[in-house]
N, C-alpha and C. Protein backbone atom coordinates (compact mmCIF):
# COMPACT_ATOMS: atom_id res chain seq x y z
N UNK A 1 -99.08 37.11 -58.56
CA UNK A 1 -99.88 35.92 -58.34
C UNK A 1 -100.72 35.60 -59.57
N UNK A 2 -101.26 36.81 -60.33
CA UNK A 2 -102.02 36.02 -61.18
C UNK A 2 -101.25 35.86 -62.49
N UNK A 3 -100.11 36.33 -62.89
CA UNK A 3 -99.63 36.06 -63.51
C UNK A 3 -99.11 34.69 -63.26
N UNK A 4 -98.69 34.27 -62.56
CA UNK A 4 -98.11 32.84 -61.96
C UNK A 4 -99.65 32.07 -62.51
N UNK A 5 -101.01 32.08 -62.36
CA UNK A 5 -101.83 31.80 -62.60
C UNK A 5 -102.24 31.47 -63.68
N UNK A 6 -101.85 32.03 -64.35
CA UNK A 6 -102.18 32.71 -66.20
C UNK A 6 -101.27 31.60 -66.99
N UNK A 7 -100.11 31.69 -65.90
CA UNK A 7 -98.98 30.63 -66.58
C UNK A 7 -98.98 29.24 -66.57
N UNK A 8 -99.65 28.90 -65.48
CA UNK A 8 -100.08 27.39 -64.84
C UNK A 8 -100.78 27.02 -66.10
N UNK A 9 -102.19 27.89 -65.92
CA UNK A 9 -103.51 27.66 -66.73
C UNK A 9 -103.09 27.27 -68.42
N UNK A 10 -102.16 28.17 -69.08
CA UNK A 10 -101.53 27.88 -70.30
C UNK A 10 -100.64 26.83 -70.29
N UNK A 11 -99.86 26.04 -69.38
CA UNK A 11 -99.04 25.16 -69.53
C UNK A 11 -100.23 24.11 -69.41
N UNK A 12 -100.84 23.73 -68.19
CA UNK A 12 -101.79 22.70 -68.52
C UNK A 12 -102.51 22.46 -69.42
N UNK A 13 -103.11 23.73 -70.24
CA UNK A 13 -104.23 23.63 -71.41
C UNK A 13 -102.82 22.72 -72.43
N UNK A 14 -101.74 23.65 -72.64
CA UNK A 14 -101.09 22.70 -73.32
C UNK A 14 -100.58 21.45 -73.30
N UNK A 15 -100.49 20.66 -72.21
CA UNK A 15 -100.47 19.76 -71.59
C UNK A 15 -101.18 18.75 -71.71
N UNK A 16 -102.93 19.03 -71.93
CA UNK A 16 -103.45 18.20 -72.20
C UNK A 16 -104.07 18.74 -73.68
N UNK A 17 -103.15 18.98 -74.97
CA UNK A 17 -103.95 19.26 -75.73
C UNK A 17 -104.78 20.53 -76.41
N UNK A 18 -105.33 20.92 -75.56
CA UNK A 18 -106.25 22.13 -75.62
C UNK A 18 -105.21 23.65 -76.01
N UNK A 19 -106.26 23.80 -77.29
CA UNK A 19 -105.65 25.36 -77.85
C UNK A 19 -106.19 26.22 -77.00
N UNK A 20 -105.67 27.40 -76.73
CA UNK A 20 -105.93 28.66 -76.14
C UNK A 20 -105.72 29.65 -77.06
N UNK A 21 -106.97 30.06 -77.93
CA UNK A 21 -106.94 30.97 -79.01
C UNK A 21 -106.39 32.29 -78.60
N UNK A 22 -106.47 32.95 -78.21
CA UNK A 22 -107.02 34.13 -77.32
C UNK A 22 -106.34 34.13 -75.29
N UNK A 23 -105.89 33.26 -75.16
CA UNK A 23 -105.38 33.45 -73.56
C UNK A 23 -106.59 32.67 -73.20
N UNK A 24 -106.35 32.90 -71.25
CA UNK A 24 -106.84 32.35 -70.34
C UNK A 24 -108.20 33.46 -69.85
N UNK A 25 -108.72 33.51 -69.11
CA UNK A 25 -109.66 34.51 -68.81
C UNK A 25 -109.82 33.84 -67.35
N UNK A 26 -109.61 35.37 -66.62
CA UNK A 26 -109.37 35.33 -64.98
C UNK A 26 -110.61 35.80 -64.43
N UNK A 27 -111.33 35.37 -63.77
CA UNK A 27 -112.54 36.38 -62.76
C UNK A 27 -111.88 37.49 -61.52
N UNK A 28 -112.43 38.33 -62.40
CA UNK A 28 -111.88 39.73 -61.55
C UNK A 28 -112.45 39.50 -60.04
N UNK A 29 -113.51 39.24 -60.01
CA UNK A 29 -114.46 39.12 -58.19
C UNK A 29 -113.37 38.17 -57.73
N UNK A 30 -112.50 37.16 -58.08
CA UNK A 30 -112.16 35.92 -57.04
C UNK A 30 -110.91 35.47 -57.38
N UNK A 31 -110.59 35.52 -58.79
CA UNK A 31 -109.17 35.79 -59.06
C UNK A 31 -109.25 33.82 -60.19
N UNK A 32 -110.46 33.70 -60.13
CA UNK A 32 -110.47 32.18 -60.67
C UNK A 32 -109.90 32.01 -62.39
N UNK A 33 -108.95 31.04 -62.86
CA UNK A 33 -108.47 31.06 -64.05
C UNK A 33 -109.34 29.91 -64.47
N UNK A 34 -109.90 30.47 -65.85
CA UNK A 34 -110.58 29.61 -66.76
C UNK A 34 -109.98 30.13 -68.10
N UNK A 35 -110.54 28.52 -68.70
CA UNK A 35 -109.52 28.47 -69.81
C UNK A 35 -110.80 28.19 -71.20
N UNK A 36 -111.88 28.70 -70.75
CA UNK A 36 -112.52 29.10 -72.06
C UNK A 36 -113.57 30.36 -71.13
N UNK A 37 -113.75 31.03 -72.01
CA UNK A 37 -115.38 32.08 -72.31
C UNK A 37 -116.24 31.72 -71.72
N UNK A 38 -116.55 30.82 -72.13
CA UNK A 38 -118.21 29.88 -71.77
C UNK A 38 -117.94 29.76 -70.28
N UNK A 39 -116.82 29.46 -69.75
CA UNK A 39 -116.98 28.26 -68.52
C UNK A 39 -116.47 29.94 -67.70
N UNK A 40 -115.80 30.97 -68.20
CA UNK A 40 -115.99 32.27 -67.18
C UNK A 40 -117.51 32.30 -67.08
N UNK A 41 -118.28 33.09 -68.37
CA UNK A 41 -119.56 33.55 -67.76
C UNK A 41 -120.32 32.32 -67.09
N UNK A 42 -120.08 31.52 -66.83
CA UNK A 42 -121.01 29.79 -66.28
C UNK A 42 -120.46 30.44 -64.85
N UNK A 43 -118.91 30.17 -64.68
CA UNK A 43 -119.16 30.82 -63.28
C UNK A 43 -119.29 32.14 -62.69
N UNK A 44 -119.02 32.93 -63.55
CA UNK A 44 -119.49 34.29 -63.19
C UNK A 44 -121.97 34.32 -62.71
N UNK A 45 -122.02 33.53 -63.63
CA UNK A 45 -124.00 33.74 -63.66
C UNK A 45 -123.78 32.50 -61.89
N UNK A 46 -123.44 30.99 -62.25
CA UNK A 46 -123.41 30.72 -60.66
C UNK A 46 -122.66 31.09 -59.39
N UNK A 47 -121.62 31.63 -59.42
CA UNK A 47 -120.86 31.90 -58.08
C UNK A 47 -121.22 33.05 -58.03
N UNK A 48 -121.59 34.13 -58.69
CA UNK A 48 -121.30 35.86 -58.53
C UNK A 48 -122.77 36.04 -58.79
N UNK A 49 -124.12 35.41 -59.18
CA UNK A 49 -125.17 36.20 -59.82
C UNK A 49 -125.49 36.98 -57.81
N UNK A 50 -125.95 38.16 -58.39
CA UNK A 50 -126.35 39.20 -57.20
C UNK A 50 -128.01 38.79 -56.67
């Protein structure tokens, strides 16, 4: 599944444009694919802060 995920996330970034230096970055707590750094820890501090 998250590979299927990983794959989506890279075809769309390419799709519209957008480089993916480095891959996709998945949230381990929920399984969510983001396609920059910034916008993991954004939802990691709002959906996950304890």
């Amino acid at each position: 599944m998250r590979a299927y995920h990983l794959a989506c996330a890279r075809d769309d970034a390419s799709a519209h444009g957008v480089a993916v230096p480095s891959g996709v970055w998945t949230c381990q707590r929920c399984g969510r694919v983001l396609l920059e750094l910034g916008a993991l820890r954004e939802h990691l501090r709002l959906e996950h802060a304890a």
